[in-house]
PDB file of N, CA and C in Angstrom:
ATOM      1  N   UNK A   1     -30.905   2.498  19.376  1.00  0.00           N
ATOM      2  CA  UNK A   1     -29.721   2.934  18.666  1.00  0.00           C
ATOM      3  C   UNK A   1     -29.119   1.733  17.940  1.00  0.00           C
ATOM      4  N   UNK A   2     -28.633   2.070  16.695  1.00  0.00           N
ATOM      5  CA  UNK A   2     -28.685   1.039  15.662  1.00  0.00           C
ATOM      6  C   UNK A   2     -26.925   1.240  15.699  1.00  0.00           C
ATOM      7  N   UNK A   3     -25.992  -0.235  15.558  1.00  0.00           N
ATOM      8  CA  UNK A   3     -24.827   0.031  15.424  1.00  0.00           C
ATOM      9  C   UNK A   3     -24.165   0.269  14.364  1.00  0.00           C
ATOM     10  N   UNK A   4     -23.238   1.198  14.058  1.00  0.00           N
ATOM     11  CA  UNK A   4     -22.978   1.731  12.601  1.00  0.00           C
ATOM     12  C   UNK A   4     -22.054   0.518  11.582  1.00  0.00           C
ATOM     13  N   UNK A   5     -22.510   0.565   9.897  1.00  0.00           N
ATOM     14  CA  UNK A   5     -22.412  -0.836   9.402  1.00  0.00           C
ATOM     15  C   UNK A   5     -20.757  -0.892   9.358  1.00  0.00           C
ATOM     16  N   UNK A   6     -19.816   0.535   9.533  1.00  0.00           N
ATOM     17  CA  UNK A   6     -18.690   0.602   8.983  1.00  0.00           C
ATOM     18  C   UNK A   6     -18.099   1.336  10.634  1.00  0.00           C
ATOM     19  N   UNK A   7     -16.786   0.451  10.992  1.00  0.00           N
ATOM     20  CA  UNK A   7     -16.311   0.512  12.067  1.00  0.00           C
ATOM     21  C   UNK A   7     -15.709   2.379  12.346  1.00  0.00           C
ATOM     22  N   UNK A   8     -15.495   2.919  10.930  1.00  0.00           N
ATOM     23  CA  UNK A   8     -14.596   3.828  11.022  1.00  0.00           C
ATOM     24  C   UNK A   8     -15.695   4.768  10.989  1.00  0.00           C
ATOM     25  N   UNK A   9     -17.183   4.751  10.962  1.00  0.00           N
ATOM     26  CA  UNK A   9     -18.042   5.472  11.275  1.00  0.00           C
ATOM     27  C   UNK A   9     -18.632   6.433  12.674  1.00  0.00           C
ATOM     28  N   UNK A  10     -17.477   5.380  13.248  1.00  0.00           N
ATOM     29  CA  UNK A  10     -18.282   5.556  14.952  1.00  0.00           C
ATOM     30  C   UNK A  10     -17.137   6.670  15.182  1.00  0.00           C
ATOM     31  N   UNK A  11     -17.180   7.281  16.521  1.00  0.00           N
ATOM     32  CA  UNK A  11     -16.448   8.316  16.909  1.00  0.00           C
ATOM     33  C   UNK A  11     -16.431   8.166  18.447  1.00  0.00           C
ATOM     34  N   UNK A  12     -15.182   7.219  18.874  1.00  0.00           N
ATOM     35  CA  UNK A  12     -15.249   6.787  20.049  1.00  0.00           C
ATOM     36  C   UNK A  12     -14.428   7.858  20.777  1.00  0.00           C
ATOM     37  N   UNK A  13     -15.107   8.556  21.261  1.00  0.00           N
ATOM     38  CA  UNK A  13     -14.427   9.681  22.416  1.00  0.00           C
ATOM     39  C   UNK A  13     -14.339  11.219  21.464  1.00  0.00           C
ATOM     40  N   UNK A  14     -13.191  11.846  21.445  1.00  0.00           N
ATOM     41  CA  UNK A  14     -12.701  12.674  20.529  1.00  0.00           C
ATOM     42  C   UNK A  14     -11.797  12.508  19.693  1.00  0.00           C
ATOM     43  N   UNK A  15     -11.708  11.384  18.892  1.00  0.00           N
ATOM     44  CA  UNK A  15     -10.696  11.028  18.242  1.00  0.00           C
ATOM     45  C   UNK A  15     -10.729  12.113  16.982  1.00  0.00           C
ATOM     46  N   UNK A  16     -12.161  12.717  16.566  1.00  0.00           N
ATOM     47  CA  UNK A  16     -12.009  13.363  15.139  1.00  0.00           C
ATOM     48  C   UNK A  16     -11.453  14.477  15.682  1.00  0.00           C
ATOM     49  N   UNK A  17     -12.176  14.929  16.860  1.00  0.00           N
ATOM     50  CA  UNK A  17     -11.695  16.282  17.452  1.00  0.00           C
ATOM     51  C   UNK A  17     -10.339  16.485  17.221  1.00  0.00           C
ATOM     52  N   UNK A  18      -9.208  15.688  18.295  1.00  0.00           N
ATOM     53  CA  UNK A  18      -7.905  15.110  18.035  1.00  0.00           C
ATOM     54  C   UNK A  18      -7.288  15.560  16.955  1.00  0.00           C
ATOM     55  N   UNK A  19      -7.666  14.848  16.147  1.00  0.00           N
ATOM     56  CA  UNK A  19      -7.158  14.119  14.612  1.00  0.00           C
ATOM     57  C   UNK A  19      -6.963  16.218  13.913  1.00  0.00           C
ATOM     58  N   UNK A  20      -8.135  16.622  13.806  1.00  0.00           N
ATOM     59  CA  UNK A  20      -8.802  18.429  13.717  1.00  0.00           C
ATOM     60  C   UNK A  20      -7.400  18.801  14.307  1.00  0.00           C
ATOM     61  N   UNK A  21      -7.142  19.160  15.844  1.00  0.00           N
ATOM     62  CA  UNK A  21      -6.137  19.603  16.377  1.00  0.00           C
ATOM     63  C   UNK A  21      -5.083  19.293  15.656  1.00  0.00           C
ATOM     64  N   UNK A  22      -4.368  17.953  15.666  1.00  0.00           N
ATOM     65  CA  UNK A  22      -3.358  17.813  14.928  1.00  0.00           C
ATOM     66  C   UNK A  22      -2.526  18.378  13.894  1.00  0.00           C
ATOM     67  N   UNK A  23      -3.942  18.300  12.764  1.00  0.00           N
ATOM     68  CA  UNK A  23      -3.306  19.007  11.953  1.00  0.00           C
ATOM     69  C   UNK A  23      -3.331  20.762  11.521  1.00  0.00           C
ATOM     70  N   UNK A  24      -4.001  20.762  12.937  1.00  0.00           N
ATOM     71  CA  UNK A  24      -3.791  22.269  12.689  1.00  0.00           C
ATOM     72  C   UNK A  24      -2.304  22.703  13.909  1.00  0.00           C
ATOM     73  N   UNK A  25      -2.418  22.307  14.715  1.00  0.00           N
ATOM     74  CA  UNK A  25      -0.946  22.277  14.834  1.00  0.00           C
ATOM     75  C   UNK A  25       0.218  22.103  13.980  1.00  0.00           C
ATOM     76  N   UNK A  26      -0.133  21.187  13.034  1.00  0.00           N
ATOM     77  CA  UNK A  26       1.036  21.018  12.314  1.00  0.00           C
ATOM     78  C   UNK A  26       1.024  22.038  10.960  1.00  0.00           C
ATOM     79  N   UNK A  27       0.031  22.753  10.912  1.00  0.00           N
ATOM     80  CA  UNK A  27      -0.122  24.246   9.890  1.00  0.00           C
ATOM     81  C   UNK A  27       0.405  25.085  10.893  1.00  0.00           C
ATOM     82  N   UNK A  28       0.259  25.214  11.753  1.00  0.00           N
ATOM     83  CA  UNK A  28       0.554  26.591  12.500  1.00  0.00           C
ATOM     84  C   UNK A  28       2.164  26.309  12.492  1.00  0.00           C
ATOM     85  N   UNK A  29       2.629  24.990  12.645  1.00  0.00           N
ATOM     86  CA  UNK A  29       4.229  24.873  12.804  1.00  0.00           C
ATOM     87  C   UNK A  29       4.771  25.408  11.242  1.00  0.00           C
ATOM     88  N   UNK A  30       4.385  25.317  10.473  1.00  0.00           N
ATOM     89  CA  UNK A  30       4.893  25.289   9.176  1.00  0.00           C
ATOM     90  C   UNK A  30       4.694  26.685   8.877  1.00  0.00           C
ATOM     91  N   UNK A  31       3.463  27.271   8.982  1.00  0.00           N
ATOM     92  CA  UNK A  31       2.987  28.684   9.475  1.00  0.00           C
ATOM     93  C   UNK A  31       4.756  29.190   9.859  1.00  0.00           C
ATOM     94  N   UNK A  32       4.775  29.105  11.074  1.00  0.00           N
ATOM     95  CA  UNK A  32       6.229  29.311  11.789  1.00  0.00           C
ATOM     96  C   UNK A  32       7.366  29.589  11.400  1.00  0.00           C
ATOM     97  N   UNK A  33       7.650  27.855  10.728  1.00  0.00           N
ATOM     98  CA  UNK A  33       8.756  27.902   9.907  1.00  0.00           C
ATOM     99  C   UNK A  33       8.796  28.653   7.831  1.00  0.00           C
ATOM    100  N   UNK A  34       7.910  29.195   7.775  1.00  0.00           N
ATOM    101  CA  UNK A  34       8.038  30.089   7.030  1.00  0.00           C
ATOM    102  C   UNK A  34       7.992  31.421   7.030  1.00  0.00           C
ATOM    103  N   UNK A  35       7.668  31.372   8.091  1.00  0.00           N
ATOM    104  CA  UNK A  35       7.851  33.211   8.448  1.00  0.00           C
ATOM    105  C   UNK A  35       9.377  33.484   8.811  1.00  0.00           C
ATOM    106  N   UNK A  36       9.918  32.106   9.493  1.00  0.00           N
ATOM    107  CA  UNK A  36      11.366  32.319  10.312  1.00  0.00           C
ATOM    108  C   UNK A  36      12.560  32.715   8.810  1.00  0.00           C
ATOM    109  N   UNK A  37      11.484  31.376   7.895  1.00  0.00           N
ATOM    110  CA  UNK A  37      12.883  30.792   6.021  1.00  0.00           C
ATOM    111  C   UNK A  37      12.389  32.245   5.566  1.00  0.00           C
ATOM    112  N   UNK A  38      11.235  33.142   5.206  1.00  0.00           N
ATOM    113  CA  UNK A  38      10.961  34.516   4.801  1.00  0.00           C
ATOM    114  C   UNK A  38      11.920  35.728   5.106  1.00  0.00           C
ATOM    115  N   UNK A  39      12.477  35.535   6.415  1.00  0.00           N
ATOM    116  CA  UNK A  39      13.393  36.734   6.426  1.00  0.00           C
ATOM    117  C   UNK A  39      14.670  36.686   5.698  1.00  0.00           C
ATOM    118  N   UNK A  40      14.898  35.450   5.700  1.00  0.00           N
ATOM    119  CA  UNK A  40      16.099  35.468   4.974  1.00  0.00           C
ATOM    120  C   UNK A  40      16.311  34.949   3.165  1.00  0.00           C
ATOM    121  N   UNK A  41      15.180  33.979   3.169  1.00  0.00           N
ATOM    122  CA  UNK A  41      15.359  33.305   1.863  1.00  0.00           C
ATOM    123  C   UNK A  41      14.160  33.464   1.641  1.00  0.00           C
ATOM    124  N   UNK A  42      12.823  34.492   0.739  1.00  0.00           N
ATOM    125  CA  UNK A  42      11.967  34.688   0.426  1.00  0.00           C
ATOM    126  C   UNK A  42      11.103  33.523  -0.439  1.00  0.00           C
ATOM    127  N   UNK A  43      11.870  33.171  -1.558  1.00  0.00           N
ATOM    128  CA  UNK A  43      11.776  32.138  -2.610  1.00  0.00           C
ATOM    129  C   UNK A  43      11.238  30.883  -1.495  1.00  0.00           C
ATOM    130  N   UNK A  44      11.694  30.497  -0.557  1.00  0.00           N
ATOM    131  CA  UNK A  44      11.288  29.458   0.251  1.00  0.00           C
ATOM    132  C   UNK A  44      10.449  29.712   0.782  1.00  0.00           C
ATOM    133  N   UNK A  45      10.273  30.897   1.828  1.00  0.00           N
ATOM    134  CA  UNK A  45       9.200  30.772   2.850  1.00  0.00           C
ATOM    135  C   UNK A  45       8.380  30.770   1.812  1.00  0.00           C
ATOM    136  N   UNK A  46       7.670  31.820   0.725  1.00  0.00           N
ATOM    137  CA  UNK A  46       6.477  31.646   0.590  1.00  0.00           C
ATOM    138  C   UNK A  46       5.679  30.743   0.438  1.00  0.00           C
ATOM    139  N   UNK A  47       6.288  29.372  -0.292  1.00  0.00           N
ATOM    140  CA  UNK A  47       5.744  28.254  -0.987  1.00  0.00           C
ATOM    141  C   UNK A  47       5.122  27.155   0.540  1.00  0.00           C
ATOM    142  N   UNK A  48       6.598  27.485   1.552  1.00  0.00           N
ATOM    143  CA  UNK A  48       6.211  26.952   2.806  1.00  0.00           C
ATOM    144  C   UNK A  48       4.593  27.566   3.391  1.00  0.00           C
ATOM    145  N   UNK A  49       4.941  29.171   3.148  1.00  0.00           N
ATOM    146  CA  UNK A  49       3.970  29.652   3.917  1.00  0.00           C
ATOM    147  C   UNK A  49       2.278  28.880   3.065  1.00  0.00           C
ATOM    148  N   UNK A  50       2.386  29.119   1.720  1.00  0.00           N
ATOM    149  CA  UNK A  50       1.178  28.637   1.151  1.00  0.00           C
ATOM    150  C   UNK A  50       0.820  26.866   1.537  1.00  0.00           C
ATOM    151  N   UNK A  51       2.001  26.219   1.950  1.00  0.00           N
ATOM    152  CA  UNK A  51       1.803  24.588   2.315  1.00  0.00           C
ATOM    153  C   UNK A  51       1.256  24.912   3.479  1.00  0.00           C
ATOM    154  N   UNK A  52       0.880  25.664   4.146  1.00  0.00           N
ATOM    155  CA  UNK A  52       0.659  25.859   6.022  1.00  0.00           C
ATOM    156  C   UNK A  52      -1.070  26.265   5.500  1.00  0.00           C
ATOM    157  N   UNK A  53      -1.428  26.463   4.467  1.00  0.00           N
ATOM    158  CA  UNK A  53      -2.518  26.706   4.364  1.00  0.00           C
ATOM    159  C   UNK A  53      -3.746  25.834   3.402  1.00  0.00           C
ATOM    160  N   UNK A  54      -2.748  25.125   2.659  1.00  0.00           N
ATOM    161  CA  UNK A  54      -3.064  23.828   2.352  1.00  0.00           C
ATOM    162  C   UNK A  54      -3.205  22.566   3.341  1.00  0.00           C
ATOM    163  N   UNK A  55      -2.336  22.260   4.371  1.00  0.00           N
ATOM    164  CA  UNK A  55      -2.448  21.575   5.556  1.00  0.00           C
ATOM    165  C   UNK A  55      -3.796  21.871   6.353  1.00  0.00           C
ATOM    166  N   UNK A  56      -3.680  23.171   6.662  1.00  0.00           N
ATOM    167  CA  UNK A  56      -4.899  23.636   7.551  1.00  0.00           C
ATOM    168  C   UNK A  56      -6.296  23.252   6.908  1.00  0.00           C
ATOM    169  N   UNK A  57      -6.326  23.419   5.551  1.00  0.00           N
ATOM    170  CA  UNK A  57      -7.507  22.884   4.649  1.00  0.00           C
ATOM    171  C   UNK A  57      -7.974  21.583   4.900  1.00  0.00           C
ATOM    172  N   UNK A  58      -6.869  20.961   4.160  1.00  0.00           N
ATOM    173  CA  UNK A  58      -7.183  19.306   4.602  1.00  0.00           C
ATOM    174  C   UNK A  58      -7.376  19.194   5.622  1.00  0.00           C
ATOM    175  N   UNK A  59      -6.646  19.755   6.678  1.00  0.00           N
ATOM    176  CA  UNK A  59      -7.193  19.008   8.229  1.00  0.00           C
ATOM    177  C   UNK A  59      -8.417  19.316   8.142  1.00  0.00           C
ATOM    178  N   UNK A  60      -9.302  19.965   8.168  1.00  0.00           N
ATOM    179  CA  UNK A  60     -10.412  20.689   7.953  1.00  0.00           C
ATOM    180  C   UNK A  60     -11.072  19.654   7.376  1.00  0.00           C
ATOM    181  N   UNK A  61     -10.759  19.464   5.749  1.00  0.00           N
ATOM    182  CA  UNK A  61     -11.304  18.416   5.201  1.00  0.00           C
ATOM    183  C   UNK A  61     -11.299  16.882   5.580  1.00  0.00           C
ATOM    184  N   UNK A  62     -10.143  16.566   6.345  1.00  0.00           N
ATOM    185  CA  UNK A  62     -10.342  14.951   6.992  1.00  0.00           C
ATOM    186  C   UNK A  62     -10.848  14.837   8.006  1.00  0.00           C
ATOM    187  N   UNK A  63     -11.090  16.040   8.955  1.00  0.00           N
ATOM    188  CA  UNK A  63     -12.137  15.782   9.804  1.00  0.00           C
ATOM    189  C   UNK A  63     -13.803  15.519  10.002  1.00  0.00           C
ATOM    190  N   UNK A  64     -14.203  16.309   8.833  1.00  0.00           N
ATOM    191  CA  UNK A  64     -15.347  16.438   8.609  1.00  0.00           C
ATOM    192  C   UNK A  64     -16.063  15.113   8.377  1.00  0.00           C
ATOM    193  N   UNK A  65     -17.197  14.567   8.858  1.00  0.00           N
ATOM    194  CA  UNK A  65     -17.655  13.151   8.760  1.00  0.00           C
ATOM    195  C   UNK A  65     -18.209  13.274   7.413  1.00  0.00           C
ATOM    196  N   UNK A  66     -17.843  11.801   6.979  1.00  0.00           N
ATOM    197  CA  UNK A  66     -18.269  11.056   5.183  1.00  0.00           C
ATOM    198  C   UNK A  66     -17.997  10.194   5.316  1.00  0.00           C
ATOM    199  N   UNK A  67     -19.229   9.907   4.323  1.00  0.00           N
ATOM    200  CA  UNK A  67     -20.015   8.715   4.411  1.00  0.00           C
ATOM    201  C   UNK A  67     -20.052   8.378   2.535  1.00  0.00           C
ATOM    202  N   UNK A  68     -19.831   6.724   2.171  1.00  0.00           N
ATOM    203  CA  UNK A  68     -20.209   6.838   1.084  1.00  0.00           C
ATOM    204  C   UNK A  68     -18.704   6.596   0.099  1.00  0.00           C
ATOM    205  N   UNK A  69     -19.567   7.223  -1.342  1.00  0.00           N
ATOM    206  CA  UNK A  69     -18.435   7.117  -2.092  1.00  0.00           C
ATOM    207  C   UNK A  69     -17.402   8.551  -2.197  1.00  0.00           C
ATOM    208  N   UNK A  70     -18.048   9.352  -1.075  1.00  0.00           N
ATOM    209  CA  UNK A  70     -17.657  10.869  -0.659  1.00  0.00           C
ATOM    210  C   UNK A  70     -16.312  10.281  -0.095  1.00  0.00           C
ATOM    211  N   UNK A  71     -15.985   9.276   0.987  1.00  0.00           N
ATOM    212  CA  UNK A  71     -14.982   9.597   1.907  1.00  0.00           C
ATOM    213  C   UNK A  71     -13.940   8.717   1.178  1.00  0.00           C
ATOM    214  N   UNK A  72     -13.761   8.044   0.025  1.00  0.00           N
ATOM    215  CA  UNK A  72     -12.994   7.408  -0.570  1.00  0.00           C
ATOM    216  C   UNK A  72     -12.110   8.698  -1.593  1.00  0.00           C
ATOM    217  N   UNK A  73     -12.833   9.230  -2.540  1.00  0.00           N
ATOM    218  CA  UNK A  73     -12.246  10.586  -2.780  1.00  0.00           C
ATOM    219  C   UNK A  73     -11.586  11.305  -1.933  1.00  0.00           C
ATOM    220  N   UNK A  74     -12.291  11.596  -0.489  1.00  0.00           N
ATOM    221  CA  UNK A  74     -11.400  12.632   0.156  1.00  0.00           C
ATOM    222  C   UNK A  74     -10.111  12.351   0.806  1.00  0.00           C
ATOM    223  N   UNK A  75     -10.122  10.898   0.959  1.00  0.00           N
ATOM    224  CA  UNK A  75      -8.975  10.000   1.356  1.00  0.00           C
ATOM    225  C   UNK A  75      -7.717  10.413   0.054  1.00  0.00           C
ATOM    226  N   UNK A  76      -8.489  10.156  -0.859  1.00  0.00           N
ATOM    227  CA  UNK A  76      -7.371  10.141  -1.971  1.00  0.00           C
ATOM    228  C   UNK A  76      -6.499  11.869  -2.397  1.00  0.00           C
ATOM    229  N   UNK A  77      -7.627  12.400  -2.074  1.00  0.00           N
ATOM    230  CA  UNK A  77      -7.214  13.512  -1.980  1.00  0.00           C
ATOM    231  C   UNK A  77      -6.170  14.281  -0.930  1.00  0.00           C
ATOM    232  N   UNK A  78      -6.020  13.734   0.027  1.00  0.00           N
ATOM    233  CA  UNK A  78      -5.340  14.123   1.175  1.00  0.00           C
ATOM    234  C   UNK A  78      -4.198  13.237   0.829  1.00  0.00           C
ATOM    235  N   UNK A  79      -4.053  12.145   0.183  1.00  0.00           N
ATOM    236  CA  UNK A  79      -2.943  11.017   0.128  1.00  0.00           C
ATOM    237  C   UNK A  79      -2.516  12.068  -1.085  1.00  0.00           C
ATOM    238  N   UNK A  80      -2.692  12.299  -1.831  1.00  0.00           N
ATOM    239  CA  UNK A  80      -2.193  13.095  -3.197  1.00  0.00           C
ATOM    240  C   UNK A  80      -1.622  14.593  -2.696  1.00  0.00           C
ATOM    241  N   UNK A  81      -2.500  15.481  -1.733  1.00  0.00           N
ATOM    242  CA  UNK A  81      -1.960  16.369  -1.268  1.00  0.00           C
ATOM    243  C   UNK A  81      -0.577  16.359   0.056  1.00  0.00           C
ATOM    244  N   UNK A  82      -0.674  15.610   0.536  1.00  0.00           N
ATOM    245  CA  UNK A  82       0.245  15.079   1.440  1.00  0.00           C
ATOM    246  C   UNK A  82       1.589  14.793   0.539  1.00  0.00           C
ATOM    247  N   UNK A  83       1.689  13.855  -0.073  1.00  0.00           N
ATOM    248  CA  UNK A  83       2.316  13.562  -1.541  1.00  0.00           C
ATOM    249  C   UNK A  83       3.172  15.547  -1.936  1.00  0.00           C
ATOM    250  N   UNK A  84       2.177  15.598  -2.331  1.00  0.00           N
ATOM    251  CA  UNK A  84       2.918  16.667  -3.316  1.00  0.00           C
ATOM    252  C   UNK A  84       3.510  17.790  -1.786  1.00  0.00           C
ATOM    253  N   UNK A  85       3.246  17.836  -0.828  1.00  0.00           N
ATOM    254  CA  UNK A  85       3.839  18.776   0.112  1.00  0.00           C
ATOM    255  C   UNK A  85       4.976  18.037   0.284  1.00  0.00           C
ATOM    256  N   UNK A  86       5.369  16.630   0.757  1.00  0.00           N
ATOM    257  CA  UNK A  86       6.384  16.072   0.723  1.00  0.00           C
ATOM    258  C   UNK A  86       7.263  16.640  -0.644  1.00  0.00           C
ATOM    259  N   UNK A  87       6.899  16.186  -1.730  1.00  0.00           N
ATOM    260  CA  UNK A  87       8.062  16.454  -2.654  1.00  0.00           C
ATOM    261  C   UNK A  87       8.707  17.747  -2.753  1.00  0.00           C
ATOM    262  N   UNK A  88       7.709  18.970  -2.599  1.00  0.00           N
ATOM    263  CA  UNK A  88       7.751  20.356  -2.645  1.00  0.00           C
ATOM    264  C   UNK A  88       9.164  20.284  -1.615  1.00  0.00           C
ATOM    265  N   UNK A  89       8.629  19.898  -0.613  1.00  0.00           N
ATOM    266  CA  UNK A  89       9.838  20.156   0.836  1.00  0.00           C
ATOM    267  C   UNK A  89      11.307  19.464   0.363  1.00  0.00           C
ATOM    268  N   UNK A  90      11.138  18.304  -0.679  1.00  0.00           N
ATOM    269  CA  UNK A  90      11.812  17.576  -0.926  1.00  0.00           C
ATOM    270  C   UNK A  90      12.917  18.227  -1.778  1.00  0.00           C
ATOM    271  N   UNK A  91      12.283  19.199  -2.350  1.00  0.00           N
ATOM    272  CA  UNK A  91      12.831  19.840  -3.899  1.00  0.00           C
ATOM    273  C   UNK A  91      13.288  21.102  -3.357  1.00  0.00           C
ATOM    274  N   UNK A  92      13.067  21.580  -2.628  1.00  0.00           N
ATOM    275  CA  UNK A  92      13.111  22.866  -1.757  1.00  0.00           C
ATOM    276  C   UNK A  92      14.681  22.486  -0.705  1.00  0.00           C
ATOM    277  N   UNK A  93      14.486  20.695  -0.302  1.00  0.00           N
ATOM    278  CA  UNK A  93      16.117  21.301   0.171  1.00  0.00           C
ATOM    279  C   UNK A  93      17.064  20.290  -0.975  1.00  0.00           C
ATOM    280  N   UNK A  94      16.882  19.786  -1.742  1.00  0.00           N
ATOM    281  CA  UNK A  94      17.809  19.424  -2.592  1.00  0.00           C
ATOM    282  C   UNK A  94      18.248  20.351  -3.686  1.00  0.00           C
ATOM    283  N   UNK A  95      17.694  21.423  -4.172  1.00  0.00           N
ATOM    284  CA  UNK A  95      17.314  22.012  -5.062  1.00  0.00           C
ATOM    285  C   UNK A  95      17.842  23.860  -4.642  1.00  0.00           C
ATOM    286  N   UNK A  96      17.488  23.927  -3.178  1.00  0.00           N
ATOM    287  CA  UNK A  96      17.823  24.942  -2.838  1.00  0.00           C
ATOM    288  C   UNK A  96      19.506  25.568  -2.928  1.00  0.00           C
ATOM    289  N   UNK A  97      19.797  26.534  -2.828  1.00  0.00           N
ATOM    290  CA  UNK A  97      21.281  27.091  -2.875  1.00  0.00           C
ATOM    291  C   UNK A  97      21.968  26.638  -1.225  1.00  0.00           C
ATOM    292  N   UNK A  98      23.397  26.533  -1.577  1.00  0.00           N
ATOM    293  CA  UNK A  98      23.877  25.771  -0.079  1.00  0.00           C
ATOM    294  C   UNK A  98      23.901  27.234   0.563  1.00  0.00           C
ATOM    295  N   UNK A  99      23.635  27.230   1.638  1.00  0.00           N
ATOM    296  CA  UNK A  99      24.177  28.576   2.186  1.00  0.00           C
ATOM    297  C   UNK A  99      25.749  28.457   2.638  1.00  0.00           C
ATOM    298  N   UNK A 100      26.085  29.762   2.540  1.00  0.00           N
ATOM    299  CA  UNK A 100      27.422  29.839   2.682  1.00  0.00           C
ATOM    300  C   UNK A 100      28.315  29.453   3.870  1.00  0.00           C
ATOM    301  N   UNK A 101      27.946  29.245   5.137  1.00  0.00           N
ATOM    302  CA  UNK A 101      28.967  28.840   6.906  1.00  0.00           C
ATOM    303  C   UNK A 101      29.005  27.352   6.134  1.00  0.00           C
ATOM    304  N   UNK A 102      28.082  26.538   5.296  1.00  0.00           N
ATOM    305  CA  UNK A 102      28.628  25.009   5.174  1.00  0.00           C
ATOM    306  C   UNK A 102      29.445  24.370   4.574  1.00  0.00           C
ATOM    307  N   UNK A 103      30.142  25.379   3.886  1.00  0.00           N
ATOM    308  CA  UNK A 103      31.134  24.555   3.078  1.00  0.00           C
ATOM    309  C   UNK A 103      31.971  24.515   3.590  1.00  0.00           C
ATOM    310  N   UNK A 104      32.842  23.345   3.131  1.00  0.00           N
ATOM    311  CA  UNK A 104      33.892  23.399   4.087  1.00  0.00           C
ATOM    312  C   UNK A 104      35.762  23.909   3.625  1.00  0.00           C
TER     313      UNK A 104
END
């Protein structure tokens, strides 16, 4: 057995496994919290609900082993998609209508 030339090649224990879980936990949470923002504020959940399925993708996609000039793209791709879910969320509560118990 030959040792692999790139450290981030190896897969010491279940770390990809892990890494898989993670972010599907963190789709299923978002999953959640758009079904909860849907009953009341439609315009929101959905965009949430479609980010819960974009998350689940990528996790999908950063788990999968690559090798090459493959895993530099998919890096960038997840940094760009990550990116734009942040701003979405970003724009969604700056942007959104105040609800009414907060004013004072």
């Amino acid at each position: 057995m030959t040792p692999a030339e790139d450290i981030e090649d190896t897969d010491p224990g279940l770390a990809r496994d892990r890494t898989e879980l993670s972010w599907t936990r963190t789709a299923i949470s978002f999953a959640a919290l758009g079904g909860a923002i849907l009953k009341s504020r439609p315009y929101a959940g959905i965009p949430i609900l479609a980010l819960s399925a974009l998350i689940w993708k990528l996790g999908r996609l950063a788990g999968a082993p690559a090798a090459g000039p493959g895993r530099s793209r998919r890096l960038l791709l997840i940094a760009v998609a990550v990116t734009g879910v942040s701003l979405v969320a970003l724009a969604l509560t700056l942007l959104g209508p105040e609800p009414a118990g907060l004013r004072p």
